[in-house]
Structures are given as structure tokens and as C-alpha cells.
PDB file of N, CA and C in Angstrom:
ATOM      1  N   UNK A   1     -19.057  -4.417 -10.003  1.00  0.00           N
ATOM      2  CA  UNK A   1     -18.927  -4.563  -8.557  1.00  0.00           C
ATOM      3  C   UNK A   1     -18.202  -3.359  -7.999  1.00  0.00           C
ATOM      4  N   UNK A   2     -18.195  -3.175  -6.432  1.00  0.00           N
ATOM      5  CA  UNK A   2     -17.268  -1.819  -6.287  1.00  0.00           C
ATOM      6  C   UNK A   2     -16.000  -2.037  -6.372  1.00  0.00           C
ATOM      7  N   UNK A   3     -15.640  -0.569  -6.825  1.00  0.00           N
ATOM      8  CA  UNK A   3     -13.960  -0.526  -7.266  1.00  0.00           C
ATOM      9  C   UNK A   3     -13.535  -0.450  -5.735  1.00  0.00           C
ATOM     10  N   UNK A   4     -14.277  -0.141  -4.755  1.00  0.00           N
ATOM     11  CA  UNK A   4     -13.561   0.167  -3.602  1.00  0.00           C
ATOM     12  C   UNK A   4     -13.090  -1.079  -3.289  1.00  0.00           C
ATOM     13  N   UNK A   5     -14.360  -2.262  -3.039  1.00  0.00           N
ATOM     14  CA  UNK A   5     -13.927  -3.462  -2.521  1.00  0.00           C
ATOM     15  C   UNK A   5     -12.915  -3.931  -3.008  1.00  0.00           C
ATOM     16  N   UNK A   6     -12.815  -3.811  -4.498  1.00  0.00           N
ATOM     17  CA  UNK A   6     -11.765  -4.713  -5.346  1.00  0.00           C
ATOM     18  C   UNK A   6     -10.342  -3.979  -5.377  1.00  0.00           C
ATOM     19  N   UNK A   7     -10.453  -2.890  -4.707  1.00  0.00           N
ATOM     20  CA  UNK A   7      -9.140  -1.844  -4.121  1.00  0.00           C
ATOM     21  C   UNK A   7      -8.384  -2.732  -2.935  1.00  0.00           C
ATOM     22  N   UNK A   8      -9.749  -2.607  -1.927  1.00  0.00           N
ATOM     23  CA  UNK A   8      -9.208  -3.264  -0.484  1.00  0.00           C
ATOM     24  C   UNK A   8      -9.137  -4.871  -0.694  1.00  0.00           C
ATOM     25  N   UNK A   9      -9.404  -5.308  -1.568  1.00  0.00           N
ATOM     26  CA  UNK A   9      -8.926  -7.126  -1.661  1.00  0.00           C
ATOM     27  C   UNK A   9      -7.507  -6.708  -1.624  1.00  0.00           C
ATOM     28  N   UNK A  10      -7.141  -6.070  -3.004  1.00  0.00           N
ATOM     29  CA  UNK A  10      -5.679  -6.063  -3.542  1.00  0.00           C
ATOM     30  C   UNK A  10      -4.505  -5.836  -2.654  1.00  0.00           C
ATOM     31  N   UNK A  11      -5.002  -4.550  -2.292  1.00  0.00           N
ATOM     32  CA  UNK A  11      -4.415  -4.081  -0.806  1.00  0.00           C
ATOM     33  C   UNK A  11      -3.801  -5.094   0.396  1.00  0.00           C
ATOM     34  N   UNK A  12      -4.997  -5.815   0.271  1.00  0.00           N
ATOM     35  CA  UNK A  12      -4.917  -6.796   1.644  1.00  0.00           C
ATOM     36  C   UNK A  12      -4.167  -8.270   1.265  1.00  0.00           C
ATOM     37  N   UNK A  13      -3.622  -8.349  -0.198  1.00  0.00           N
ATOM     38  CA  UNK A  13      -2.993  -9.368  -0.569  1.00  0.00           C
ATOM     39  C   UNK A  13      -1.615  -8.850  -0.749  1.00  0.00           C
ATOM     40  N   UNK A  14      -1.582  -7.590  -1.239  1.00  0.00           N
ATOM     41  CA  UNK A  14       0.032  -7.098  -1.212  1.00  0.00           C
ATOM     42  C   UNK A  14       0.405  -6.691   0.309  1.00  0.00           C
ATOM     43  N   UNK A  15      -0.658  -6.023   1.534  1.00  0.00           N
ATOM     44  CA  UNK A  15      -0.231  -5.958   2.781  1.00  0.00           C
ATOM     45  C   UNK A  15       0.492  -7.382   3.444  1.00  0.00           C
ATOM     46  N   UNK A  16      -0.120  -8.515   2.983  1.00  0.00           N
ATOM     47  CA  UNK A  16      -0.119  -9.967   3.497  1.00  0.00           C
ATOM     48  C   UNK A  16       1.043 -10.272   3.318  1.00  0.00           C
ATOM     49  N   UNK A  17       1.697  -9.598   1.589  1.00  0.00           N
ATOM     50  CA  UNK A  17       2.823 -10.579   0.917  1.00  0.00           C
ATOM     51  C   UNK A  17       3.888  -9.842   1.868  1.00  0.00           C
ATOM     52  N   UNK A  18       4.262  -8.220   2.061  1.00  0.00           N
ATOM     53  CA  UNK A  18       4.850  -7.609   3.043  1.00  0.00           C
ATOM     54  C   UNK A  18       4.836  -8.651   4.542  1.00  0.00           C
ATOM     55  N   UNK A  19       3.717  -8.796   4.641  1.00  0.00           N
ATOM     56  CA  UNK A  19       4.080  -9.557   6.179  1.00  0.00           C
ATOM     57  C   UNK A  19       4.680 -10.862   6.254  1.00  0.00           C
ATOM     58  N   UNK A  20       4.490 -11.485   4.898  1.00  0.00           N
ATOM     59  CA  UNK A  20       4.978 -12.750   4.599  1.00  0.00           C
ATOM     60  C   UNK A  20       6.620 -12.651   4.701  1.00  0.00           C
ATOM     61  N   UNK A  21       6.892 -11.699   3.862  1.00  0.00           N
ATOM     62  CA  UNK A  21       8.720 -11.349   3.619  1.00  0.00           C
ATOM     63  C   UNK A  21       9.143 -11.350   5.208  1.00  0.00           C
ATOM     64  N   UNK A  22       9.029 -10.824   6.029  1.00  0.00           N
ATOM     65  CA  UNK A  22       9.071 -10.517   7.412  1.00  0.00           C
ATOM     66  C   UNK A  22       9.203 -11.718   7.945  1.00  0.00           C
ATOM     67  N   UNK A  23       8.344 -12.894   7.900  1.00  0.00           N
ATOM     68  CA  UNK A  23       8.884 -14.404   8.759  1.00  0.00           C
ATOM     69  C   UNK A  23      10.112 -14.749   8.619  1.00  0.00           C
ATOM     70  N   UNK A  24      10.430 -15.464   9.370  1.00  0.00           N
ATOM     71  CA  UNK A  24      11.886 -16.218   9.349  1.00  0.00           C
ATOM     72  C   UNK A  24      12.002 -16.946   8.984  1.00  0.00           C
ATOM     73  N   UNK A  25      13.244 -17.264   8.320  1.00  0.00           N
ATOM     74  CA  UNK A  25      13.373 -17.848   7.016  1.00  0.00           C
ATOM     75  C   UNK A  25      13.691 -19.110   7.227  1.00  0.00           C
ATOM     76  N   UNK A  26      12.614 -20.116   8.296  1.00  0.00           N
ATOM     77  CA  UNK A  26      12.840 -21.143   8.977  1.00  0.00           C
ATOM     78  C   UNK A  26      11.751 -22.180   8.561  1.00  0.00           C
ATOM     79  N   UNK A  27      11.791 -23.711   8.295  1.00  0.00           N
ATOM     80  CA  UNK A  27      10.670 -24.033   8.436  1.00  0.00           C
ATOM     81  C   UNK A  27       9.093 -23.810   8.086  1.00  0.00           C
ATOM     82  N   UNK A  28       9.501 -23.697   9.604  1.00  0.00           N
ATOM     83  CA  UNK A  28       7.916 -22.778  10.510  1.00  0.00           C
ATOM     84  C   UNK A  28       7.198 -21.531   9.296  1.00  0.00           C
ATOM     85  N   UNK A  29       8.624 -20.551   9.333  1.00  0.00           N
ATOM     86  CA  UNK A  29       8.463 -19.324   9.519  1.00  0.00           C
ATOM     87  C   UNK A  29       7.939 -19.951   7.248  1.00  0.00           C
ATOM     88  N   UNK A  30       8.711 -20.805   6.584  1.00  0.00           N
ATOM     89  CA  UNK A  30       7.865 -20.808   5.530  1.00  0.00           C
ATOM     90  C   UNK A  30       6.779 -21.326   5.408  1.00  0.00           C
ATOM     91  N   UNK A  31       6.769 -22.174   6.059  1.00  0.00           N
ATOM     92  CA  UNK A  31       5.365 -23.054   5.814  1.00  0.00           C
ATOM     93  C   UNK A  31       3.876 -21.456   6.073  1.00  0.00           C
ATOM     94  N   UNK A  32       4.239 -21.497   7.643  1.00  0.00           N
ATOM     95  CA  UNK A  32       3.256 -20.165   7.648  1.00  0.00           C
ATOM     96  C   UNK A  32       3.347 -18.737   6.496  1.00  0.00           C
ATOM     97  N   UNK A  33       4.283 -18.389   6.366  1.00  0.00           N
ATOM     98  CA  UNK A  33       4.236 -17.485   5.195  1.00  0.00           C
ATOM     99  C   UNK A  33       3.329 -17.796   3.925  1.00  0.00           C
ATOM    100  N   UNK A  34       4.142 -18.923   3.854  1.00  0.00           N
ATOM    101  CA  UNK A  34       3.120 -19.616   2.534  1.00  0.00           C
ATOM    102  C   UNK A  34       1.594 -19.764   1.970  1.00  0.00           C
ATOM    103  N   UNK A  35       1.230 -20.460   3.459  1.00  0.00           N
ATOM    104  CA  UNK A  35      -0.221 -20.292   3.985  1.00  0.00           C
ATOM    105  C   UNK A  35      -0.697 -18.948   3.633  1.00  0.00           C
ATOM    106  N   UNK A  36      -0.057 -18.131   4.323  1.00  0.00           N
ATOM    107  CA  UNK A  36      -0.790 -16.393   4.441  1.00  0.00           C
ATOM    108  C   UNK A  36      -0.846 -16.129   3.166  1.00  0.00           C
ATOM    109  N   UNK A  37       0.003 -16.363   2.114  1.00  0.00           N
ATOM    110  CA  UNK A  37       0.309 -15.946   0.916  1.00  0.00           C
ATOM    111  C   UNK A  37      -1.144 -16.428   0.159  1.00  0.00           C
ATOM    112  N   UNK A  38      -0.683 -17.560   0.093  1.00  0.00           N
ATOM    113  CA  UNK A  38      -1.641 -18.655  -0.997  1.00  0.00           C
ATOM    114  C   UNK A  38      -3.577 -17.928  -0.290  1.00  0.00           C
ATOM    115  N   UNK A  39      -3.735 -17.830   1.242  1.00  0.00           N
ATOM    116  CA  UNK A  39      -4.842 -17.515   1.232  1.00  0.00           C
ATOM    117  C   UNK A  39      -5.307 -15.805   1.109  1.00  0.00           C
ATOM    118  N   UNK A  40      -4.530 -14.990   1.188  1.00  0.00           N
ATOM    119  CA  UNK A  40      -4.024 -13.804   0.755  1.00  0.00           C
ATOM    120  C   UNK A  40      -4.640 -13.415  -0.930  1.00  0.00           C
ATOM    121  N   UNK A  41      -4.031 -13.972  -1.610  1.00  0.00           N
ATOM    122  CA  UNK A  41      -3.974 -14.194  -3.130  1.00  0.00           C
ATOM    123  C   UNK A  41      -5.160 -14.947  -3.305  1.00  0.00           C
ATOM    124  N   UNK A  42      -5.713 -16.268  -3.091  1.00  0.00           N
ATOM    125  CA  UNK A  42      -6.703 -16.407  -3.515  1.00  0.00           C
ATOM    126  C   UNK A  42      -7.943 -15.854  -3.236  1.00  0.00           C
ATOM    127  N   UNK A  43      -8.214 -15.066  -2.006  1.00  0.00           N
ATOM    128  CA  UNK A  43      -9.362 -14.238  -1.721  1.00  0.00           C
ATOM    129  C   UNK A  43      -9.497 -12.863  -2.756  1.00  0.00           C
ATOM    130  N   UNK A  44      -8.585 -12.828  -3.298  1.00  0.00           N
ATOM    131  CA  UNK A  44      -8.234 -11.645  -4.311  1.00  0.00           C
ATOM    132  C   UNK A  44      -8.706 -12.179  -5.396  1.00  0.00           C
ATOM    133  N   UNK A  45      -8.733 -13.547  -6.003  1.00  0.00           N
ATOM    134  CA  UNK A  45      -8.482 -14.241  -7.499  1.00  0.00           C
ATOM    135  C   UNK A  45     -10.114 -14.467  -7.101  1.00  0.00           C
ATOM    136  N   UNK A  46     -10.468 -14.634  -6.180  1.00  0.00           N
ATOM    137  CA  UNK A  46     -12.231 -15.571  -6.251  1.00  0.00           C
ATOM    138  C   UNK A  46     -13.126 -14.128  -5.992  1.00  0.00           C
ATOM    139  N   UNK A  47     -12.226 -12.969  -5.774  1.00  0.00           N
ATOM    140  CA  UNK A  47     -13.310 -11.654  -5.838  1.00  0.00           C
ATOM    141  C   UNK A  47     -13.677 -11.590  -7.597  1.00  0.00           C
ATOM    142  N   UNK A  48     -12.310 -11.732  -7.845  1.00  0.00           N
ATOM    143  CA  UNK A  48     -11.959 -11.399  -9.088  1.00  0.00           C
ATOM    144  C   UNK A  48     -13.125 -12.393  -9.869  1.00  0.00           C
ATOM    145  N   UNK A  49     -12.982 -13.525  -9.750  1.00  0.00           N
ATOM    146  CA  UNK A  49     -14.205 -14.620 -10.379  1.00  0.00           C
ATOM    147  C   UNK A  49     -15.575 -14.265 -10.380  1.00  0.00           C
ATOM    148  N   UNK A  50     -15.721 -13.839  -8.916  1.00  0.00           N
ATOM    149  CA  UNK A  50     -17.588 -13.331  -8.289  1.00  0.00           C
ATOM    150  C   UNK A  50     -17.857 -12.327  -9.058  1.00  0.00           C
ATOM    151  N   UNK A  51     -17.185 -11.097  -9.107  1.00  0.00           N
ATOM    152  CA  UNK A  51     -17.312 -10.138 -10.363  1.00  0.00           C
ATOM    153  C   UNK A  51     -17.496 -10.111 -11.560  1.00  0.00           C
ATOM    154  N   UNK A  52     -17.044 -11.756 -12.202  1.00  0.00           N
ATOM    155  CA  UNK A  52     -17.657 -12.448 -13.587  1.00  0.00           C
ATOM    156  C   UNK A  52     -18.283 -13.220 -13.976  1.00  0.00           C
ATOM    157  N   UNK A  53     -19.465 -13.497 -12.232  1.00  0.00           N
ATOM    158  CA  UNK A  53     -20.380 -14.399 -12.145  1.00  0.00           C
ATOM    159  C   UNK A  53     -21.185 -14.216 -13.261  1.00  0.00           C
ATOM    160  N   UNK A  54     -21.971 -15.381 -13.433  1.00  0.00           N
ATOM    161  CA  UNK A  54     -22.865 -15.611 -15.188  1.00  0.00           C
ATOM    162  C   UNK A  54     -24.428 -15.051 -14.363  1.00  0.00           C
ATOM    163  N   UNK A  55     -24.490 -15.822 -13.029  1.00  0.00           N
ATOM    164  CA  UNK A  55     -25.922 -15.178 -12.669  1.00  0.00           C
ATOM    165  C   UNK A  55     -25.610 -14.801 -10.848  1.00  0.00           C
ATOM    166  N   UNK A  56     -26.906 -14.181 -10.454  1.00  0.00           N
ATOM    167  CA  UNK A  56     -26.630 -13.709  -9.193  1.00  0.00           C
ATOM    168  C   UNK A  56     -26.316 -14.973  -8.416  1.00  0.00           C
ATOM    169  N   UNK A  57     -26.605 -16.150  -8.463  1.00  0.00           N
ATOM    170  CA  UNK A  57     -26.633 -17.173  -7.161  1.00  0.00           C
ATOM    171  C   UNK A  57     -25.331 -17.615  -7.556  1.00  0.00           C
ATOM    172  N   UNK A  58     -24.421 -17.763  -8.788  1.00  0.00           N
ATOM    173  CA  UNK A  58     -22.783 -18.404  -8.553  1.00  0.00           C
ATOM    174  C   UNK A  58     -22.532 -16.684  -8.255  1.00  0.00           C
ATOM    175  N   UNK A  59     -22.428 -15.258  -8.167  1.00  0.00           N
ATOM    176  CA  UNK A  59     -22.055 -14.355  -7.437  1.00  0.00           C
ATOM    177  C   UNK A  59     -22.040 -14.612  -6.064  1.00  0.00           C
ATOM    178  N   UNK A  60     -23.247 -14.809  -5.479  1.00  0.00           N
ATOM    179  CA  UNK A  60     -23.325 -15.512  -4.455  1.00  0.00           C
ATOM    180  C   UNK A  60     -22.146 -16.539  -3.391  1.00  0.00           C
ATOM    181  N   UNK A  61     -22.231 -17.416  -4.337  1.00  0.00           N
ATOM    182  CA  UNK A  61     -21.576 -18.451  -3.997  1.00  0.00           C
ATOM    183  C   UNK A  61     -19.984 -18.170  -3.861  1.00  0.00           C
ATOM    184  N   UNK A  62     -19.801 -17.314  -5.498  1.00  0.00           N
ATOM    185  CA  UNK A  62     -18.098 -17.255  -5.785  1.00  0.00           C
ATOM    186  C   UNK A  62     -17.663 -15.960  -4.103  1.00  0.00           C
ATOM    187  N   UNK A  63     -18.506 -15.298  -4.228  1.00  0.00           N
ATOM    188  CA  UNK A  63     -18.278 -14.632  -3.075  1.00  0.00           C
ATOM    189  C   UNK A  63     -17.965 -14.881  -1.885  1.00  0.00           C
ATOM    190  N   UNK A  64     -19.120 -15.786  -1.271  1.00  0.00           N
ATOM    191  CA  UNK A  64     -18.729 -16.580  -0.061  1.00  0.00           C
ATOM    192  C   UNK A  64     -17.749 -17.171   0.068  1.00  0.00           C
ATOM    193  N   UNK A  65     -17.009 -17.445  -0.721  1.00  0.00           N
ATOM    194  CA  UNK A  65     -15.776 -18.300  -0.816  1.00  0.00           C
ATOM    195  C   UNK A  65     -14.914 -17.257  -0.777  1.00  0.00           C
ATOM    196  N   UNK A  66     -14.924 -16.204  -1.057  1.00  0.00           N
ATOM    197  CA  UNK A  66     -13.901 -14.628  -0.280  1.00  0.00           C
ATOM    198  C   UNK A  66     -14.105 -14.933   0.748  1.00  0.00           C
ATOM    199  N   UNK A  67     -15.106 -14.695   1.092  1.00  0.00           N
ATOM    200  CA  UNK A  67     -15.650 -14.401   2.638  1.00  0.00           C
ATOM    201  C   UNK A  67     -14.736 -15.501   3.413  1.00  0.00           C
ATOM    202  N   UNK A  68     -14.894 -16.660   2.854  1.00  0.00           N
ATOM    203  CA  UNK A  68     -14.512 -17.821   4.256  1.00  0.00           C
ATOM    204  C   UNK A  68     -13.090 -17.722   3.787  1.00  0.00           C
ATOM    205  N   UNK A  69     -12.560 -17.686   2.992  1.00  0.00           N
ATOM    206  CA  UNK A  69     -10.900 -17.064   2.851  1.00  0.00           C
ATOM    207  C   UNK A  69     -10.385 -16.446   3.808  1.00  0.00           C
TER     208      UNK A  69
END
């Protein structure tokens, strides 16, 4: 798969975790962090899966599930 894409997932899960540190350390401010985190990280982990799809249609599939991440 491209190294670029699987560059800019990574990117965009360590940019996320940076913005996460930044909330306030309230509540609110974890619950939402958390969120960003957990969906952050897993759009990264299910690229990571689609890339070891067995055939093109679970590529497919494991992908779309980035996508709606």
C-alpha cells in the first residue's frame, strides 16, 4: 500500500495525541480528549489491518472503516 498514506495516518494520530495533551484537565476536557485519541489511533490500527487484507473486497471493507473513522 502507499508509504505516503501510511506516513499521513501516523502523522495524524500523533498530531491528534498533541491536541489531546492541550484539553483541560476537566471532565469534559477528558472525556473529549479521549474520544479524539481512541478515534485518532484506531484509524491508524485499521489502515494498518487493510494493508494485510487476505483479498481485495475485506481491503475494501477494512478500509472504509478508516474512512468513516
Amino acid at each position: 500500500m502507499s508509504k505516503e498514506l501510511q506516513e499521513r495516518v501516523e502523522e495524524f494520530a500523533l498530531a491528534c495525541n498533541k491536541l489531546a495533551e492541550q484539553y483541560p484537565k476537566t471532565y469534559a476536557g477528558n472525556y473529549f480528549s479521549g474520544q479524539l485519541l481512541r478515534a485518532a489511533c484506531s484509524s491508524a490500527a485499521n489502515y494498518r489491518a487493510a494493508c494485510h487484507a487476505q483479498s481485495k473486497a475485506a481491503f475494501i471493507a477494512k478500509l472504509s472503516v478508516v474512512v468513516e473513522e
